[in-house]
Protein backbone atom coordinates (compact mmCIF):
# COMPACT_ATOMS: atom_id res chain seq x y z
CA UNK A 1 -33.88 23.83 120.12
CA UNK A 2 -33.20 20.51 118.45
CA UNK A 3 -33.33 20.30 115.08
CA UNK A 4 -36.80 18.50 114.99
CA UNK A 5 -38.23 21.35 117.22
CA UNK A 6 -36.78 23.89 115.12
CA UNK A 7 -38.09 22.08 111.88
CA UNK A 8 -41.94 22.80 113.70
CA UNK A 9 -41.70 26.32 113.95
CA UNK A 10 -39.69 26.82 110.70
CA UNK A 11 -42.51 25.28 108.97
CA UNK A 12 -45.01 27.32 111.24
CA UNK A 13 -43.48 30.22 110.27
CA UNK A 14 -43.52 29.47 106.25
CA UNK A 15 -47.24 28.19 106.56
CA UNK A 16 -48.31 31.82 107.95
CA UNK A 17 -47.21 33.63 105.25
CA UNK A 18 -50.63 35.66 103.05
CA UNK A 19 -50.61 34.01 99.90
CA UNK A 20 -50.06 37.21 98.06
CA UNK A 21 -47.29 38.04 99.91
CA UNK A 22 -45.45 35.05 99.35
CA UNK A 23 -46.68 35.23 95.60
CA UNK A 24 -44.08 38.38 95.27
CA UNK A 25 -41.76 37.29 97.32
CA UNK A 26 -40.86 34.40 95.36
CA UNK A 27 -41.01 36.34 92.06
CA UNK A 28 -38.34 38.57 94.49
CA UNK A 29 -36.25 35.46 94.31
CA UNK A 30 -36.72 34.41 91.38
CA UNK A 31 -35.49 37.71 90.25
CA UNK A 32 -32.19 38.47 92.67
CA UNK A 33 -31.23 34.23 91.77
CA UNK A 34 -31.29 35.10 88.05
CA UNK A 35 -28.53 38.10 89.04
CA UNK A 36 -26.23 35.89 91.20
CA UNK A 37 -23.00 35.13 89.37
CA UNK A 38 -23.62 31.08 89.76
CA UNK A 39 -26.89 31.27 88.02
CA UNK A 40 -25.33 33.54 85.30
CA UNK A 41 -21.94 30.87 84.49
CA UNK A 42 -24.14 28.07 85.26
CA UNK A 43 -24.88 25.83 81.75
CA UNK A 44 -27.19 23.47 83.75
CA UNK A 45 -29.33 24.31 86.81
CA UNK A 46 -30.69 22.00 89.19
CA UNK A 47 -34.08 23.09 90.67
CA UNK A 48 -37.54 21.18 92.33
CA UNK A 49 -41.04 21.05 92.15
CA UNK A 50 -42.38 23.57 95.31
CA UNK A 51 -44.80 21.60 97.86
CA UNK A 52 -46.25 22.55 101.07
CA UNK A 53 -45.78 26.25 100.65
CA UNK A 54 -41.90 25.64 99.17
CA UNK A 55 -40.61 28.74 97.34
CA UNK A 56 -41.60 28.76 94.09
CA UNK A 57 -38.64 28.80 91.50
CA UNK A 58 -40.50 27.37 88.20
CA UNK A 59 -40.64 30.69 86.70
CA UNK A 60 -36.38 30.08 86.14
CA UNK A 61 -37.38 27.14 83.63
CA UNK A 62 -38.52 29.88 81.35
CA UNK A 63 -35.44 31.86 81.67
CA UNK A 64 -33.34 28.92 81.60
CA UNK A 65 -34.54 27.73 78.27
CA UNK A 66 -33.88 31.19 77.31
CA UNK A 67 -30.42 30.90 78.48
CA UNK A 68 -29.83 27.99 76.63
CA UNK A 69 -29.37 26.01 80.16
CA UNK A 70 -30.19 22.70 80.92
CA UNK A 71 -33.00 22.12 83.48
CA UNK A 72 -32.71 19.20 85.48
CA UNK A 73 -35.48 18.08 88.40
CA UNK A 74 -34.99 15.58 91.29
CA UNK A 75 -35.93 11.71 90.85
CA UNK A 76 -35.94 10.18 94.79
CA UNK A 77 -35.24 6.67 94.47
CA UNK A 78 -35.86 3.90 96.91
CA UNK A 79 -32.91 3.63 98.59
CA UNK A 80 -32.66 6.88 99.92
CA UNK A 81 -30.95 8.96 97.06
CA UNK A 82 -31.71 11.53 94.40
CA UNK A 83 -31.04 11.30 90.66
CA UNK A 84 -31.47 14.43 88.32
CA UNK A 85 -33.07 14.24 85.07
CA UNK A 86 -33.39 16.47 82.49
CA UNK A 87 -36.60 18.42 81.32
CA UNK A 88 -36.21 19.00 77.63
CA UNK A 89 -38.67 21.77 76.20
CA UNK A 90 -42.44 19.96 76.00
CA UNK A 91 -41.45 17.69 78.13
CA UNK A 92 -44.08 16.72 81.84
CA UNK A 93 -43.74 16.04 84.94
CA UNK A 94 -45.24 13.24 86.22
CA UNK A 95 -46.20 12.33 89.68
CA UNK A 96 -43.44 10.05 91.64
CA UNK A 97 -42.35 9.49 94.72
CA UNK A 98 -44.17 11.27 98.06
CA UNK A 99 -46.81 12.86 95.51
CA UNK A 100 -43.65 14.86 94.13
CA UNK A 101 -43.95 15.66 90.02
CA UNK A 102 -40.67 14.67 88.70
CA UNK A 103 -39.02 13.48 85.24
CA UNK A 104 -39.62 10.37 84.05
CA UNK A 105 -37.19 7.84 84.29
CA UNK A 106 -36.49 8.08 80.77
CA UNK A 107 -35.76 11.32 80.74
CA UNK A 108 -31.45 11.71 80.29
CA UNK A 109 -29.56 12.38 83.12
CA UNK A 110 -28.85 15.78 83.94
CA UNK A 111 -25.22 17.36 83.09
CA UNK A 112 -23.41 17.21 86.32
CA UNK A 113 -20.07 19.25 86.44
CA UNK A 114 -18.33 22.35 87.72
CA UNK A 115 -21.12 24.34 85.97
CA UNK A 116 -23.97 23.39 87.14
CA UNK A 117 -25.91 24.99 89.93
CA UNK A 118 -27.94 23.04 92.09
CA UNK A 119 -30.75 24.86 93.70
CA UNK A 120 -32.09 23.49 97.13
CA UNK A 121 -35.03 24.14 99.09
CA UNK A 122 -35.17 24.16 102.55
CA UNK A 123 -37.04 25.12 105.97
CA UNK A 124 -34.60 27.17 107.28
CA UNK A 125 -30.88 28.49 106.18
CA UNK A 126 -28.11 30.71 108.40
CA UNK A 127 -25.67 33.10 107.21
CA UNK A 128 -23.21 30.22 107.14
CA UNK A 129 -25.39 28.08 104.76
CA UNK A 130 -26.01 25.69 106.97
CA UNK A 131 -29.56 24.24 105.84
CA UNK A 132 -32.27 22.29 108.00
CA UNK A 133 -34.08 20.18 105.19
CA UNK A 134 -36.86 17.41 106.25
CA UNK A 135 -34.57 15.25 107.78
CA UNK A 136 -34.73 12.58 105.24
CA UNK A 137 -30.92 13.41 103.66
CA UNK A 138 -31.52 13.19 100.01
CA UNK A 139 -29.76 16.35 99.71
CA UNK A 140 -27.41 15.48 101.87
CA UNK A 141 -26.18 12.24 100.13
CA UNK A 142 -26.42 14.09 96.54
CA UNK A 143 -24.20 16.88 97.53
CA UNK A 144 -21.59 14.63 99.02
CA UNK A 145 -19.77 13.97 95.68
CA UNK A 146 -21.54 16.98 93.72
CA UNK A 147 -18.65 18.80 92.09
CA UNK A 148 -20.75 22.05 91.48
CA UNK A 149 -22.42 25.29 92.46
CA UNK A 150 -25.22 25.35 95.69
CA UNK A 151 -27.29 27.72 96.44
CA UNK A 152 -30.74 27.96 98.96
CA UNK A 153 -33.16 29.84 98.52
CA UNK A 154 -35.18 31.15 101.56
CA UNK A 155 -37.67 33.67 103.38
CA UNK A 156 -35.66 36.27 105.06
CA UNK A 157 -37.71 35.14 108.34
CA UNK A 158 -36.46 31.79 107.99
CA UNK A 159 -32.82 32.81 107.93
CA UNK A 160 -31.11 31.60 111.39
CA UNK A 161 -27.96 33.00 112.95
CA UNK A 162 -26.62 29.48 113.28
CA UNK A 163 -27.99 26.14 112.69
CA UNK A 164 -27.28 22.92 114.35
CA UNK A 165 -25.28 20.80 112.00
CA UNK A 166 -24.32 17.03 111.78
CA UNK A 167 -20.37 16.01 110.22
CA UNK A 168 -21.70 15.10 106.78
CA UNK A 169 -23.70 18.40 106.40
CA UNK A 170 -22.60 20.51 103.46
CA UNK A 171 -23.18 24.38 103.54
CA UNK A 172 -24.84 26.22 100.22
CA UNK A 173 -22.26 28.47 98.60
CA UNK A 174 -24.79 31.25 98.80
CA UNK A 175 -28.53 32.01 100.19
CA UNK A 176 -30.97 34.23 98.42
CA UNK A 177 -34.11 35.77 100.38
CA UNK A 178 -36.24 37.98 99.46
CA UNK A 179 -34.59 41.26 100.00
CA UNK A 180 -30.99 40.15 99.26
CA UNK A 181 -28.27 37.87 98.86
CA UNK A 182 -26.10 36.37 101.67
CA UNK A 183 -22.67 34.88 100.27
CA UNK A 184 -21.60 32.27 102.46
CA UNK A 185 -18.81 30.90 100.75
CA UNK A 186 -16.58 33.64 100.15
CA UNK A 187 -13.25 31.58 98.13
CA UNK A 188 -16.10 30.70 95.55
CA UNK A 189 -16.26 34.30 94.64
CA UNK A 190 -13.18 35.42 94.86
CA UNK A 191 -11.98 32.93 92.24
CA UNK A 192 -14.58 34.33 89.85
CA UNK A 193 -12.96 37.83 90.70
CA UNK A 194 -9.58 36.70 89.89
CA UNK A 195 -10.98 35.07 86.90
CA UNK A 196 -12.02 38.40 85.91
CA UNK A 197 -9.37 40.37 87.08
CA UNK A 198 -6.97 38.45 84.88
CA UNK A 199 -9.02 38.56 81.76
CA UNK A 200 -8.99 42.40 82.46
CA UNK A 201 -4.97 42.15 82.51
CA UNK A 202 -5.03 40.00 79.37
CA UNK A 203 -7.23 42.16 77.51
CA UNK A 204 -5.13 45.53 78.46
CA UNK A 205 -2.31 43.92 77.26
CA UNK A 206 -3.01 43.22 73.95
CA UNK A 207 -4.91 46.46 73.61
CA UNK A 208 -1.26 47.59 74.08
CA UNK A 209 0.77 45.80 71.99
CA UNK A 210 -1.84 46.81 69.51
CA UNK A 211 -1.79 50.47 69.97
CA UNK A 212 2.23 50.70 69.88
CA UNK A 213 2.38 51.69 66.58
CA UNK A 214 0.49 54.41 67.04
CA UNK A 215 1.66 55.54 70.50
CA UNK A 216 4.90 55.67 69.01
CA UNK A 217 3.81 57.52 65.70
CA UNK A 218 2.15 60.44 67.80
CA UNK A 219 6.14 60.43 69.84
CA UNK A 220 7.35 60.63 66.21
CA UNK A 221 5.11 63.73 65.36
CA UNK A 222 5.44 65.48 68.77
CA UNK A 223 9.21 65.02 69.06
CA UNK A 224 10.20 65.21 65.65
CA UNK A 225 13.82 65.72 66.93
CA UNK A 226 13.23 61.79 67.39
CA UNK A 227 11.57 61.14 64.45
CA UNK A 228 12.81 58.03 62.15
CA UNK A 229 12.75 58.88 58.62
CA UNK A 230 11.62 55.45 57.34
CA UNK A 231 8.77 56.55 55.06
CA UNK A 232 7.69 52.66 56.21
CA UNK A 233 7.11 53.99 60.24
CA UNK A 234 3.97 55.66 59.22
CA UNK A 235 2.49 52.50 57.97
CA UNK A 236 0.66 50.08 60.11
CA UNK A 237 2.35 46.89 60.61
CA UNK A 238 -0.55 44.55 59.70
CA UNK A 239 -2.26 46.24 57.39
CA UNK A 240 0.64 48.83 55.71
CA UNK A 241 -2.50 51.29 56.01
CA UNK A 242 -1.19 54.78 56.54
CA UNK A 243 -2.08 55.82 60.24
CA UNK A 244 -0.73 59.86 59.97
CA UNK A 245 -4.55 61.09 59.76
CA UNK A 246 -5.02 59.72 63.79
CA UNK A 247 -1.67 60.67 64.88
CA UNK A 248 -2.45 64.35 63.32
CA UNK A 249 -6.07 64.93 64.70
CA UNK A 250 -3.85 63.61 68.37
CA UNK A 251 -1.62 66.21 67.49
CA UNK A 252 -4.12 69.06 66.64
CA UNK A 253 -6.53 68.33 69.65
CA UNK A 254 -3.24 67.98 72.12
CA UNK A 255 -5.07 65.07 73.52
CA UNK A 256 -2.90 63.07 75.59
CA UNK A 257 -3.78 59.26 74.87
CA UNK A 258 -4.21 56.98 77.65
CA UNK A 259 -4.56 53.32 78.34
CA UNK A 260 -5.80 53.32 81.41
């Protein structure tokens, strides 16, 4: 199927859904985006007003504002581009462009940079995040130069095995349905694990250096063979705090210490 055929039945699909149902599964969404590891780093998150039966992520301005993150909504200008403002607390959205509520034009730009996350709706998405929008390109054109975090959200039964896709398409960095999350751009996250992973290796060091003293007290009292008779070695080196009481209860319990 092309991709205007496809666009059809995607839409078909989306328009059958029982109100109810789709009621909880957006809240499902709603729910598994506030767990994803872009929403949590994000400080600014880019989302849009739901029309024609759109997934409905306005419950995240709530928990945004919560957060302490920016919320920023799509402006669509006339020449075929979109410019994010953001929705300070009390402020409206008004209607603009295509019937769509948006900020005013007043309203400050919003903070675009490696931490924000930019939300994006869509008819259909595939495991690759490949997305099939309205064919207009707004999101398209914005995300050529966007330096941040994407992410689709998306009914499980709109999730393709592959999409057609044109040279200036850009693929979401991860899709959320429903009943799970589908990472599609794997180097993303496995920066944020080295990220972590290093912090881990900072923090156990200097857990280390800080328990030396100690460590090599307890040595002292279980090999006193070894033992320095400096009255000052059972003094903490910051503090000059005497540190025999821990190294005794070690002792008595025969607890090894670990710094695993």
């Amino acid at each position: 199927m092309d991709k205007k055929a496809l666009r059809a039945e995607y839409r078909r699909l989306r328009d059958e859904i029982p109100t109810e149902e789709k009621a909880s599964m957006d809240q499902s969404i709603c729910r598994l985006i506030s767990q994803t590891p872009e929403f949590q780093k994000a400080e600014t998150v880019l989302l849009y007003y739901p029309i024609k039966g759109e997934i409905d992520l306005l419950p995240l301005v709530a928990l945004c504002r919560r957060s302490g993150k920016e919320v920023g909504f799509p402006i669509s200008k006339e020449d075929g581009t979109l410019a994010f403002r953001s929705l300070a607390k009390g402020e409206r959205l008004t209607t603009g462009a295509y019937g769509i509520p948006e900020p005013s034009e007043e309203s400050k730009p919003s903070t675009i940079n490696e931490k924000t996350l930019c939300i994006l709706p869509g008819l259909s998405f595939d495991k690759s995040g490949n997305r099939l929008g309205y064919g207009k390109g707004y999101y398209d054109r914005f995300l050529e130069h966007f330096p941040g975090m994407t992410l689709g959200a998306a009914y499980s039964k709109a999730l393709a095995e592959e999409l057609p896709t044109d040279a200036h398409d850009r693929p979401v960095d991860t899709v959320v349905c429903e009943n799970g999350v589908i990472v599609c751009n794997s180097d993303l996250h496995q920066k944020s694990e080295s990220r972590v992973a290093r912090m881990r290796s900072r923090l156990t060091d200097a857990l280390s250096h800080r328990l030396k003293p100690i460590r090599d007290l307890i040595h002292r009292r279980l090999h006193p063979s070894e033992a320095n008779t400096d009255p000052k070695s059972n003094l903490h080196p910051r503090t000059g705090a005497p540190i025999l009481v821990l190294a005794t209860y070690l002792h008595l319990q025969k607890t090894p210490m670990s710094l695993n």
